[in-house]
PDB file of N, CA and C in Angstrom:
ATOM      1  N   UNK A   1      97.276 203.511 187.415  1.00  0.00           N
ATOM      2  CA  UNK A   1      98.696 203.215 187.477  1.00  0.00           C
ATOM      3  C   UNK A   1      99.482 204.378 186.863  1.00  0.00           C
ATOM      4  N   UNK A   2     100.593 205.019 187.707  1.00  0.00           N
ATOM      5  CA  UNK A   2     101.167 205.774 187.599  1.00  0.00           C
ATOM      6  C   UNK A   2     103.004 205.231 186.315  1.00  0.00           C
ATOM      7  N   UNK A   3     102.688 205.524 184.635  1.00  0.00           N
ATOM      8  CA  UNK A   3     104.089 205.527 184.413  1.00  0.00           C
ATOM      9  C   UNK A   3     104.993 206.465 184.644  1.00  0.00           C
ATOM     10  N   UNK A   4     106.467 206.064 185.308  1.00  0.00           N
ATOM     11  CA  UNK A   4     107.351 207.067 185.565  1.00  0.00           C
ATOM     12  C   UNK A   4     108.082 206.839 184.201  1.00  0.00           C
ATOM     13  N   UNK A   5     108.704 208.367 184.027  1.00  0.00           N
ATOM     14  CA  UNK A   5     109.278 208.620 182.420  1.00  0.00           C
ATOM     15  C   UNK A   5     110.508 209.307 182.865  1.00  0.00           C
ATOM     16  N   UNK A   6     111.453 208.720 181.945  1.00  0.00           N
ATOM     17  CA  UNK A   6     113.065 208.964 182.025  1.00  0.00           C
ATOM     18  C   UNK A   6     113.472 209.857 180.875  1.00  0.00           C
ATOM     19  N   UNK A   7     114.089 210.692 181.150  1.00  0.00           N
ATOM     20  CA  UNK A   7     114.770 211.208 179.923  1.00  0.00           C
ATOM     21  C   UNK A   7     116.092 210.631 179.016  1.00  0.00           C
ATOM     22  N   UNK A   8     115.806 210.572 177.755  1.00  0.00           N
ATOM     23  CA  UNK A   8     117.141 209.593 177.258  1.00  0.00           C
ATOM     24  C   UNK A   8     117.657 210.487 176.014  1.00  0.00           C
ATOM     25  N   UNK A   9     119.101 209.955 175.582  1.00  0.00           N
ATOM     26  CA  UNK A   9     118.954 210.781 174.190  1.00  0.00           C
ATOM     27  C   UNK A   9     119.693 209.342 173.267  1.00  0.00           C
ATOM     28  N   UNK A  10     119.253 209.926 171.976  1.00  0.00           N
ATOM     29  CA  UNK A  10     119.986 208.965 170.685  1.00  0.00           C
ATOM     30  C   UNK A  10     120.513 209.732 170.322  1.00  0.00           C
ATOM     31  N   UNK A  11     122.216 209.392 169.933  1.00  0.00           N
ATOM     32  CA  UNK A  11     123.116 209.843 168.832  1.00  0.00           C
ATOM     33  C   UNK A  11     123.625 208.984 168.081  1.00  0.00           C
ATOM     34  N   UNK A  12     123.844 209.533 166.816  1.00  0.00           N
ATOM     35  CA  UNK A  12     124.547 209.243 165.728  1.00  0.00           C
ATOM     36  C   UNK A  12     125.295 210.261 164.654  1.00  0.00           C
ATOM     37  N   UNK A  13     126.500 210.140 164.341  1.00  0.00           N
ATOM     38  CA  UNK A  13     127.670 210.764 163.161  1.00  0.00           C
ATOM     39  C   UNK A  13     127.852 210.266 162.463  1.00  0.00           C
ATOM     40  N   UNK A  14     127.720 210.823 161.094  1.00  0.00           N
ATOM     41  CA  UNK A  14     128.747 210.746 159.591  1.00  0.00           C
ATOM     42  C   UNK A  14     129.500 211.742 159.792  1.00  0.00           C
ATOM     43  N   UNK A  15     130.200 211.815 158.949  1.00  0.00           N
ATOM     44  CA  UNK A  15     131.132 212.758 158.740  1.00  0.00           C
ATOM     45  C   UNK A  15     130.601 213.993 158.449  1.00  0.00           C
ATOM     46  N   UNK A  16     129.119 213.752 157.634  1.00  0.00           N
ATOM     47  CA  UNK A  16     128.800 215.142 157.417  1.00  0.00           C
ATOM     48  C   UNK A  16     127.571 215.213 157.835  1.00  0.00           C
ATOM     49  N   UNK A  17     126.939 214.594 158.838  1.00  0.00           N
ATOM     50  CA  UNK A  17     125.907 214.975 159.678  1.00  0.00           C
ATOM     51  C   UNK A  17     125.639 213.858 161.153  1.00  0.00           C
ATOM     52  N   UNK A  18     125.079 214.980 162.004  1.00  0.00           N
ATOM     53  CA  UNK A  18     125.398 214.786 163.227  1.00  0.00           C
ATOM     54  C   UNK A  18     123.994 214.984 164.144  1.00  0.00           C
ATOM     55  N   UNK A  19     123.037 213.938 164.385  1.00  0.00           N
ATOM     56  CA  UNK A  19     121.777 213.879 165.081  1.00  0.00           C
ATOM     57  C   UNK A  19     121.802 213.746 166.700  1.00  0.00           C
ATOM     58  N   UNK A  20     121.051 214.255 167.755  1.00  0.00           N
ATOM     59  CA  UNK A  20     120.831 213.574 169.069  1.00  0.00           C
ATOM     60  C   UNK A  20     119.304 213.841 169.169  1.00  0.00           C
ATOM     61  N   UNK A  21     118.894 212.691 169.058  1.00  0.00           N
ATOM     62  CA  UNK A  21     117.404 212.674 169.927  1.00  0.00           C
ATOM     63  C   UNK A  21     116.995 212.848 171.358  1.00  0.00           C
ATOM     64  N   UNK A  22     116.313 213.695 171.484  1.00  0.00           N
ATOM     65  CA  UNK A  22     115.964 213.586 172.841  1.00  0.00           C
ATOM     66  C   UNK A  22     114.413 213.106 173.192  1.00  0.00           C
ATOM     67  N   UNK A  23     114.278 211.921 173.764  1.00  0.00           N
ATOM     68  CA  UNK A  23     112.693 211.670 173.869  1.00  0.00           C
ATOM     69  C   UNK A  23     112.783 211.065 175.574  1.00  0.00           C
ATOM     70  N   UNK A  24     111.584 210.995 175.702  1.00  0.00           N
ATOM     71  CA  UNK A  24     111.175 210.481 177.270  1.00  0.00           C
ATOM     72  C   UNK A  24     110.578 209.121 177.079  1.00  0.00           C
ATOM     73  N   UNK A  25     111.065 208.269 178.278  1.00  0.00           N
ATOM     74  CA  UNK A  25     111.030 206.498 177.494  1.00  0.00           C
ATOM     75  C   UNK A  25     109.974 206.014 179.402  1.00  0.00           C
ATOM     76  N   UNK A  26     109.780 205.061 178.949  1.00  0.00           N
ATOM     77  CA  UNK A  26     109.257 204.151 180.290  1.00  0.00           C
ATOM     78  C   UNK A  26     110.500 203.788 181.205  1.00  0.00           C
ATOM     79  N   UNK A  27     110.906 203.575 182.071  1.00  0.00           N
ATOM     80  CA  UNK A  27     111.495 202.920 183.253  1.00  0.00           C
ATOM     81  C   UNK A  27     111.619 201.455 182.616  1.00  0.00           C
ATOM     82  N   UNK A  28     112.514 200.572 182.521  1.00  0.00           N
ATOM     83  CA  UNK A  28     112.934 199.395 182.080  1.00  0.00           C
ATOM     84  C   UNK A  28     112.806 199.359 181.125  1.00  0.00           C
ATOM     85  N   UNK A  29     112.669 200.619 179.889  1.00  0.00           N
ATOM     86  CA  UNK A  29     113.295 200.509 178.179  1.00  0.00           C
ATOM     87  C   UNK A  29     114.497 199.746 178.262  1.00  0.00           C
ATOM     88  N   UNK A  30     114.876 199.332 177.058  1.00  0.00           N
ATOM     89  CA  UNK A  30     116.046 198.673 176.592  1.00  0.00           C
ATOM     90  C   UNK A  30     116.634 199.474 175.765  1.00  0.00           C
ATOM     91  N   UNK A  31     118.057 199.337 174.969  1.00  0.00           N
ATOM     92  CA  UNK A  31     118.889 200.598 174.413  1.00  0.00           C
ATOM     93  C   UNK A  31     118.169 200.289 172.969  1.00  0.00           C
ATOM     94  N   UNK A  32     117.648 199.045 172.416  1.00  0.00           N
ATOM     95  CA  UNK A  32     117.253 198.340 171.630  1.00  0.00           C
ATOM     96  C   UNK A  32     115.740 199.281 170.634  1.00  0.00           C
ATOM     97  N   UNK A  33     114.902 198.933 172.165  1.00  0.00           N
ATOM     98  CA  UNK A  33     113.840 199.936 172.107  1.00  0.00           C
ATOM     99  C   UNK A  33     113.745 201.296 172.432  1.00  0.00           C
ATOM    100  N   UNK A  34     114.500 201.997 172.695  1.00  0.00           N
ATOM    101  CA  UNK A  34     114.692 203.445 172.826  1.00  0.00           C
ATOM    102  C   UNK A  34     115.384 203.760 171.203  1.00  0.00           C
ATOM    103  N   UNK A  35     116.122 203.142 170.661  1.00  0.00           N
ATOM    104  CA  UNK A  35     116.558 203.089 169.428  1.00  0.00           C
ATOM    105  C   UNK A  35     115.706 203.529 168.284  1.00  0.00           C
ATOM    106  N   UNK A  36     115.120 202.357 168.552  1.00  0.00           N
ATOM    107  CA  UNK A  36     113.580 202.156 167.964  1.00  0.00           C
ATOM    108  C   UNK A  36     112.641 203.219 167.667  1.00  0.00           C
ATOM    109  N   UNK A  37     112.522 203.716 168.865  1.00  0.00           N
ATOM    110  CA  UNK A  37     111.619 204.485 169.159  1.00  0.00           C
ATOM    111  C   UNK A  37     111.769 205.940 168.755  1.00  0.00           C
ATOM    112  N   UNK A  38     113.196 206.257 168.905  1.00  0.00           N
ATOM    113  CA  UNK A  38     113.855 207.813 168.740  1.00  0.00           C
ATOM    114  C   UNK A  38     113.257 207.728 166.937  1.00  0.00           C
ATOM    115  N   UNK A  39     113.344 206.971 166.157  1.00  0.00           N
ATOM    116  CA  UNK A  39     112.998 207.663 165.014  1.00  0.00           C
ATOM    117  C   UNK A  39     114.632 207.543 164.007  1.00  0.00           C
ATOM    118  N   UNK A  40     115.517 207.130 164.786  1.00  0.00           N
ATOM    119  CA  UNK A  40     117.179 208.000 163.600  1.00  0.00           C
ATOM    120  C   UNK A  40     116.980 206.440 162.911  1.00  0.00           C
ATOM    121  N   UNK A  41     116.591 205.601 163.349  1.00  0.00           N
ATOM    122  CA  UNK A  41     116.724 204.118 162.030  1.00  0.00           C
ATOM    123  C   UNK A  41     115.879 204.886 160.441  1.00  0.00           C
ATOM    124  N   UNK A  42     115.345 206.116 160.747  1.00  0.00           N
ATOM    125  CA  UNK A  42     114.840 206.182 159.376  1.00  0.00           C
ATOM    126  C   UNK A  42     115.498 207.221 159.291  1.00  0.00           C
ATOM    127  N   UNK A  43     116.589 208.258 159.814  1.00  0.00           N
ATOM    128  CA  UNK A  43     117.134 209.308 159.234  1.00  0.00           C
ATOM    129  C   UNK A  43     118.398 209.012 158.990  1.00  0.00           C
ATOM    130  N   UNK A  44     118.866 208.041 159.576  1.00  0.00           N
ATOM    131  CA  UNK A  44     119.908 207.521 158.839  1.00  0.00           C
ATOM    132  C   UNK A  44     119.745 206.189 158.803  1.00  0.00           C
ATOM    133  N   UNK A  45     119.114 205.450 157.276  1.00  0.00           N
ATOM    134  CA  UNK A  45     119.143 203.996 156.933  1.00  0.00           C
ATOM    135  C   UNK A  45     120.303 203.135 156.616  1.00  0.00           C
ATOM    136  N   UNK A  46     121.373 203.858 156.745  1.00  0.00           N
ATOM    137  CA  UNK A  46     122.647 202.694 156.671  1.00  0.00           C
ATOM    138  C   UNK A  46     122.589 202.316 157.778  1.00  0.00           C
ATOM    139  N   UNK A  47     121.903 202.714 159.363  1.00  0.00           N
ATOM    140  CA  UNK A  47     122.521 201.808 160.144  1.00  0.00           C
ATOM    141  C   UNK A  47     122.449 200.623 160.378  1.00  0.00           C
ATOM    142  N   UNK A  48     122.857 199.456 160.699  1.00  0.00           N
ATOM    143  CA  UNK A  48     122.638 197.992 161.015  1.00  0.00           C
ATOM    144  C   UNK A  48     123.287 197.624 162.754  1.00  0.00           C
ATOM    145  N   UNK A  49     121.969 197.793 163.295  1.00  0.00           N
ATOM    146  CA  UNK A  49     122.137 197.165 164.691  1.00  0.00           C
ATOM    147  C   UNK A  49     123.065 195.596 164.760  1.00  0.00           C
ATOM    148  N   UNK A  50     123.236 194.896 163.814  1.00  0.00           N
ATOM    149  CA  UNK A  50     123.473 193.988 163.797  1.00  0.00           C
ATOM    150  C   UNK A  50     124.979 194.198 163.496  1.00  0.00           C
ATOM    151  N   UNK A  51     125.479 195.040 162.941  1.00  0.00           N
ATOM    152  CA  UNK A  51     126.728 195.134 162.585  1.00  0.00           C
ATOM    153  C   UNK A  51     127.391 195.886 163.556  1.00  0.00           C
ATOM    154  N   UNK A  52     126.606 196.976 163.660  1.00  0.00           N
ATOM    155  CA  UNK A  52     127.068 198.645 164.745  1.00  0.00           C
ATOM    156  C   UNK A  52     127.193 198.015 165.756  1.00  0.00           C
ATOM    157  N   UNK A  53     127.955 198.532 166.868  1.00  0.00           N
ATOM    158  CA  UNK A  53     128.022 198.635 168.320  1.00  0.00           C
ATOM    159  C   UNK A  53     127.157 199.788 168.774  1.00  0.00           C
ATOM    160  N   UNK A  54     126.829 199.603 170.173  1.00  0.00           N
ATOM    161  CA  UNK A  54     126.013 200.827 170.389  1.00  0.00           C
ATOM    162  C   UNK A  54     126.779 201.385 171.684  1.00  0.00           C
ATOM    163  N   UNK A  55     126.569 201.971 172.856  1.00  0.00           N
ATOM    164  CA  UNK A  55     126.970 202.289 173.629  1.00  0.00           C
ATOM    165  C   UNK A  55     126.194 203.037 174.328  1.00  0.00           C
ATOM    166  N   UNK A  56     126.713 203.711 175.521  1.00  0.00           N
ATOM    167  CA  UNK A  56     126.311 204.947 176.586  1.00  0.00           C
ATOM    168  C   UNK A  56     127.432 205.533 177.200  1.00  0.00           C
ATOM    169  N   UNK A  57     127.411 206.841 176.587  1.00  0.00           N
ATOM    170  CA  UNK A  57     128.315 207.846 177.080  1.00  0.00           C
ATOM    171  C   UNK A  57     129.621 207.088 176.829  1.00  0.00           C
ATOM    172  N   UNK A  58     130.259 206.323 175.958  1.00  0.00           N
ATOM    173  CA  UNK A  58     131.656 205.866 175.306  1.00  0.00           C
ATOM    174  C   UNK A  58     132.385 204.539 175.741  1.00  0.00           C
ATOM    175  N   UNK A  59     130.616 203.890 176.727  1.00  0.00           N
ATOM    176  CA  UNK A  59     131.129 202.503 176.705  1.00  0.00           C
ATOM    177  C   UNK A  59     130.010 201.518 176.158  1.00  0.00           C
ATOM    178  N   UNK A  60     130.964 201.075 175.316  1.00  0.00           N
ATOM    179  CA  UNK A  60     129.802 199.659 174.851  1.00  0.00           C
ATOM    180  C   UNK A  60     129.034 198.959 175.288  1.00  0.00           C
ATOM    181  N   UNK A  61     127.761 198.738 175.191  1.00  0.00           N
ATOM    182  CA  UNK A  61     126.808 198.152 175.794  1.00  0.00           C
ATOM    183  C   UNK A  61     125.675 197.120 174.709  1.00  0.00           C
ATOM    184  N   UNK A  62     124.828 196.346 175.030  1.00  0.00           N
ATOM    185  CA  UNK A  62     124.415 195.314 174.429  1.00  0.00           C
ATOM    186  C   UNK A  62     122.704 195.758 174.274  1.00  0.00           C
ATOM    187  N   UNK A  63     121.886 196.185 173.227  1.00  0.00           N
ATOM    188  CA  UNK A  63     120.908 196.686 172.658  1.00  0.00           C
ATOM    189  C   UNK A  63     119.788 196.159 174.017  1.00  0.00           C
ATOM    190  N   UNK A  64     120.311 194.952 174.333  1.00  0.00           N
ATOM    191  CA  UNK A  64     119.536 194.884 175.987  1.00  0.00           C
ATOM    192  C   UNK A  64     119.362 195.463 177.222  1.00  0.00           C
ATOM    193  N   UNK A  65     119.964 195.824 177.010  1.00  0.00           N
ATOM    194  CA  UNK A  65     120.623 196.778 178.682  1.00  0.00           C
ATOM    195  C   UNK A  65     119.897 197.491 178.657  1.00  0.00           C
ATOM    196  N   UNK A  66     119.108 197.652 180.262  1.00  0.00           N
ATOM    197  CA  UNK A  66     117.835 198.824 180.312  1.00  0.00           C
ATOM    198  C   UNK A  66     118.776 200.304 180.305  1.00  0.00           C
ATOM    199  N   UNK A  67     118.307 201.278 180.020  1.00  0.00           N
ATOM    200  CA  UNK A  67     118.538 202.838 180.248  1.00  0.00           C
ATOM    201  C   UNK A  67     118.379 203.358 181.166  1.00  0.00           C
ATOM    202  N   UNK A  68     119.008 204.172 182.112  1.00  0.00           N
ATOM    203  CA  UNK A  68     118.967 205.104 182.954  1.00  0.00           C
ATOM    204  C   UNK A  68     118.327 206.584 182.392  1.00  0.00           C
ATOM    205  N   UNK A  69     118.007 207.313 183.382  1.00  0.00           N
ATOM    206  CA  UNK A  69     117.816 208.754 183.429  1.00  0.00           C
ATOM    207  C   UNK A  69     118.875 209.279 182.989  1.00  0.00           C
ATOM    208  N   UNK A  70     118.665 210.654 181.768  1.00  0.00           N
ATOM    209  CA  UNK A  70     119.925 210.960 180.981  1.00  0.00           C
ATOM    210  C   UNK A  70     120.628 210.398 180.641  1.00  0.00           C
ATOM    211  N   UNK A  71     121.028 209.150 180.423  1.00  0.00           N
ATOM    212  CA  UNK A  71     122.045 208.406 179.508  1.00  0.00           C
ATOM    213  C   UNK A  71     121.733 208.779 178.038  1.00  0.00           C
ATOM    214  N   UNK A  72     123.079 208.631 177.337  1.00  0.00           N
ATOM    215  CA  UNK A  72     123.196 209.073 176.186  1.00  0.00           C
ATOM    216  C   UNK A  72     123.661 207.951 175.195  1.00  0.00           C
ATOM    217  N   UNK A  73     122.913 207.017 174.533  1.00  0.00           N
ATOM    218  CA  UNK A  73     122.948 206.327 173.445  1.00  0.00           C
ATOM    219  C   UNK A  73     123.629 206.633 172.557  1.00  0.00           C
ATOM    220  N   UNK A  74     124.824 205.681 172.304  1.00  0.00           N
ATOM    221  CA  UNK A  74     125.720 206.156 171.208  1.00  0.00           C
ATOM    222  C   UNK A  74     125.573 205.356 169.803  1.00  0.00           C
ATOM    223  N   UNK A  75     125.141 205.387 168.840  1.00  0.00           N
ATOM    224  CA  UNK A  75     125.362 204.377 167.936  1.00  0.00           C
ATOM    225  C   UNK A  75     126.446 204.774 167.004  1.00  0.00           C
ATOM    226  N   UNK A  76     127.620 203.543 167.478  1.00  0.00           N
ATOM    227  CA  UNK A  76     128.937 204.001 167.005  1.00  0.00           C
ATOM    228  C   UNK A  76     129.150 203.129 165.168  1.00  0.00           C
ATOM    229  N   UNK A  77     130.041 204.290 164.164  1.00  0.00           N
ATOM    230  CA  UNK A  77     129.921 203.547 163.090  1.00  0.00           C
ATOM    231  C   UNK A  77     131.053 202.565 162.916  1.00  0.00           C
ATOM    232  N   UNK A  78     131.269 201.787 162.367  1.00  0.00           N
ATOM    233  CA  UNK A  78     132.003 201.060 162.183  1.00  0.00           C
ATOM    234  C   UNK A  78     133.726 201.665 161.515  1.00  0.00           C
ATOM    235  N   UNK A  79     135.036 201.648 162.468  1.00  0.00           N
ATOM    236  CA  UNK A  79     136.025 201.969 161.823  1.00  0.00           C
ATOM    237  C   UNK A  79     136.481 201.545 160.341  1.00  0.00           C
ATOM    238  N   UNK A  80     136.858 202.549 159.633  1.00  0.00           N
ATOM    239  CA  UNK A  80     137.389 202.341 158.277  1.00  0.00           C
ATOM    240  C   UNK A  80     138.929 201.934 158.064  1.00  0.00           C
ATOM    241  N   UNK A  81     139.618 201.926 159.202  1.00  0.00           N
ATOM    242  CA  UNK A  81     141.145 201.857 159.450  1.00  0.00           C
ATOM    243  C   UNK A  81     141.069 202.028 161.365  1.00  0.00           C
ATOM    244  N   UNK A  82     141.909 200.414 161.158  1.00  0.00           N
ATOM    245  CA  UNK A  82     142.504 200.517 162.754  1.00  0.00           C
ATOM    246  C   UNK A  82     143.351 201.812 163.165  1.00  0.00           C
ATOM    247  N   UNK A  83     142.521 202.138 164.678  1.00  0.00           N
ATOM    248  CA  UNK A  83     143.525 203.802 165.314  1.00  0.00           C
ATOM    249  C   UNK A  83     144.925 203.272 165.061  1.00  0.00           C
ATOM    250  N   UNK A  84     145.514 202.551 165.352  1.00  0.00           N
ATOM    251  CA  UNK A  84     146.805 202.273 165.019  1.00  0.00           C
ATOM    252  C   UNK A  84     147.345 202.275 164.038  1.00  0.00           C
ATOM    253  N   UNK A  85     146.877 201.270 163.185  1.00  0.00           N
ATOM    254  CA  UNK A  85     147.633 202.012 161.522  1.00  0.00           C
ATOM    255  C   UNK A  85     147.565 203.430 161.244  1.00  0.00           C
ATOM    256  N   UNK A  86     146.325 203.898 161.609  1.00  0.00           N
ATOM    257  CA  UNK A  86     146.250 205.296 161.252  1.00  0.00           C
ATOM    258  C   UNK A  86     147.023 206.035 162.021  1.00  0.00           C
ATOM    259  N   UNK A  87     147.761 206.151 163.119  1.00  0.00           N
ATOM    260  CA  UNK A  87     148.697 206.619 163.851  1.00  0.00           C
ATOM    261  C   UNK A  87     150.122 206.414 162.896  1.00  0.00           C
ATOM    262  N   UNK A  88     150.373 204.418 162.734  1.00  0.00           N
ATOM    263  CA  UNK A  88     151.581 204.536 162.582  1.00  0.00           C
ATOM    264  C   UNK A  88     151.957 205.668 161.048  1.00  0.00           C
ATOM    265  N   UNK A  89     150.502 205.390 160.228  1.00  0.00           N
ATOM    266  CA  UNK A  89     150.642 206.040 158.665  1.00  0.00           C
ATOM    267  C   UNK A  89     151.274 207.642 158.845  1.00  0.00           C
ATOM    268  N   UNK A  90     150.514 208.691 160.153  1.00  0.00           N
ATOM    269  CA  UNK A  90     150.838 209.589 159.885  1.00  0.00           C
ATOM    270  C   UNK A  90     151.850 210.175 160.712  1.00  0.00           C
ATOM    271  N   UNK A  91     152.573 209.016 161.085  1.00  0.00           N
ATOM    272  CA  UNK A  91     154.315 209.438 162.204  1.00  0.00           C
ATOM    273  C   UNK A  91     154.960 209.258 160.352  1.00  0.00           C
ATOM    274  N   UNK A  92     154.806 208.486 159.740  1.00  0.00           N
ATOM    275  CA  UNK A  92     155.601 208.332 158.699  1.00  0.00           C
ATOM    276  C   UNK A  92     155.482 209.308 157.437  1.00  0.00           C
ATOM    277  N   UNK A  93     154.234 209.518 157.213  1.00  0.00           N
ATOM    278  CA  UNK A  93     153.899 211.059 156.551  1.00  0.00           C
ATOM    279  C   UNK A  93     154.450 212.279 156.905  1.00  0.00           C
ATOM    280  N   UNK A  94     154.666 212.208 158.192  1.00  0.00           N
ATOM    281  CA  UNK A  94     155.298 213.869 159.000  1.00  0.00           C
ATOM    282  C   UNK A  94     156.567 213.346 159.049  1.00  0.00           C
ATOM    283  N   UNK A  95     157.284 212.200 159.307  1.00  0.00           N
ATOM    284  CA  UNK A  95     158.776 212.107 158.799  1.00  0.00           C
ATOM    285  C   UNK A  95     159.027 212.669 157.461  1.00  0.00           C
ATOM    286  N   UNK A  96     158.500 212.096 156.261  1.00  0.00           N
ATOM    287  CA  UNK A  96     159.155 212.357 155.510  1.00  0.00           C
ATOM    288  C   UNK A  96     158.653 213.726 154.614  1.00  0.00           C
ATOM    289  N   UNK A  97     157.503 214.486 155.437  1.00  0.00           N
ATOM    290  CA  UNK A  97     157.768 215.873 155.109  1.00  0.00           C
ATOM    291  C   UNK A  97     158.431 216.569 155.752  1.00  0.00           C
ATOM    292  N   UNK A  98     159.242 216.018 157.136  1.00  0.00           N
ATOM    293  CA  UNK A  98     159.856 216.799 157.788  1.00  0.00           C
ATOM    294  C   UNK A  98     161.382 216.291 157.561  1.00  0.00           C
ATOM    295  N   UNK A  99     161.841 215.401 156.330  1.00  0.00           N
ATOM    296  CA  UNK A  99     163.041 214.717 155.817  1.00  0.00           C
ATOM    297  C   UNK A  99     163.077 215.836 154.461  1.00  0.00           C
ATOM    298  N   UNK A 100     161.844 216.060 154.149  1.00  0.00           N
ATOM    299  CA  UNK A 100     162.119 216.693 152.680  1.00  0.00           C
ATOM    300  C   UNK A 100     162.073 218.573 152.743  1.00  0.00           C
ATOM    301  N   UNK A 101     162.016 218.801 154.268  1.00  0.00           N
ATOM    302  CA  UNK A 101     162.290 220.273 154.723  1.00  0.00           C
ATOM    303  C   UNK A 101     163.756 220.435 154.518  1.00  0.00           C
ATOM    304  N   UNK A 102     164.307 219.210 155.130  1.00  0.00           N
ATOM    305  CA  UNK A 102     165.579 219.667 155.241  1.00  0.00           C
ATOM    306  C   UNK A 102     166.267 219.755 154.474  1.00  0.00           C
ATOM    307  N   UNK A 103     165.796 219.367 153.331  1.00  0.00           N
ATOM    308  CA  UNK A 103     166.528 218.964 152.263  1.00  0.00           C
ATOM    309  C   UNK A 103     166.751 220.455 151.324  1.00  0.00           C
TER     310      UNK A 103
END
């Protein structure tokens, strides 16, 4: 019996370090077990599948979902501040350094 092998990659970011695995998986892996398998659950141990979202190529997907050829596994970290507050915070920061130029 012939296995056919897919190419996949794992990523993950901190702020101050930045991994992609590249390994070759079976045909009907899961994002779950390709996870697994890449090795980053031990180079970076904060992650929690259970908490994290994961994804492919910047859309969310469910640790079930088989993998395609070249897809790129994202394991995304959890936001520290909604994009929005953080938008509205720094329209109001650049107002009022741009209130205290004029001054």
């Amino acid at each position: 019996m012939i296995i056919k092998l897919i190419r996949v990659e794992v990523a993950y970011a901190t702020p101050s370090k930045q991994d992609i695995i590249a390994l070759q998986v079976e045909i009907g892996s899961t994002i779950g077990s390709v996870i697994q398998r890449s090795g980053i659950l031990h180079i970076f141990p904060e992650i929690d599948l259970v908490q994290q979202k994961v994804g492919v190529f910047g859309k969310v997907r469910e640790l079930t979902d088989l993998v395609g050829d070249g897809d790129r596994i994202e394991i995304y970290r959890a936001l520290l501040i909604d994009p929005m507050e953080a938008r509205r915070k720094r329209v109001i920061k650049k107002k009022r350094i741009h209130h205290l130029q004029r001054k």
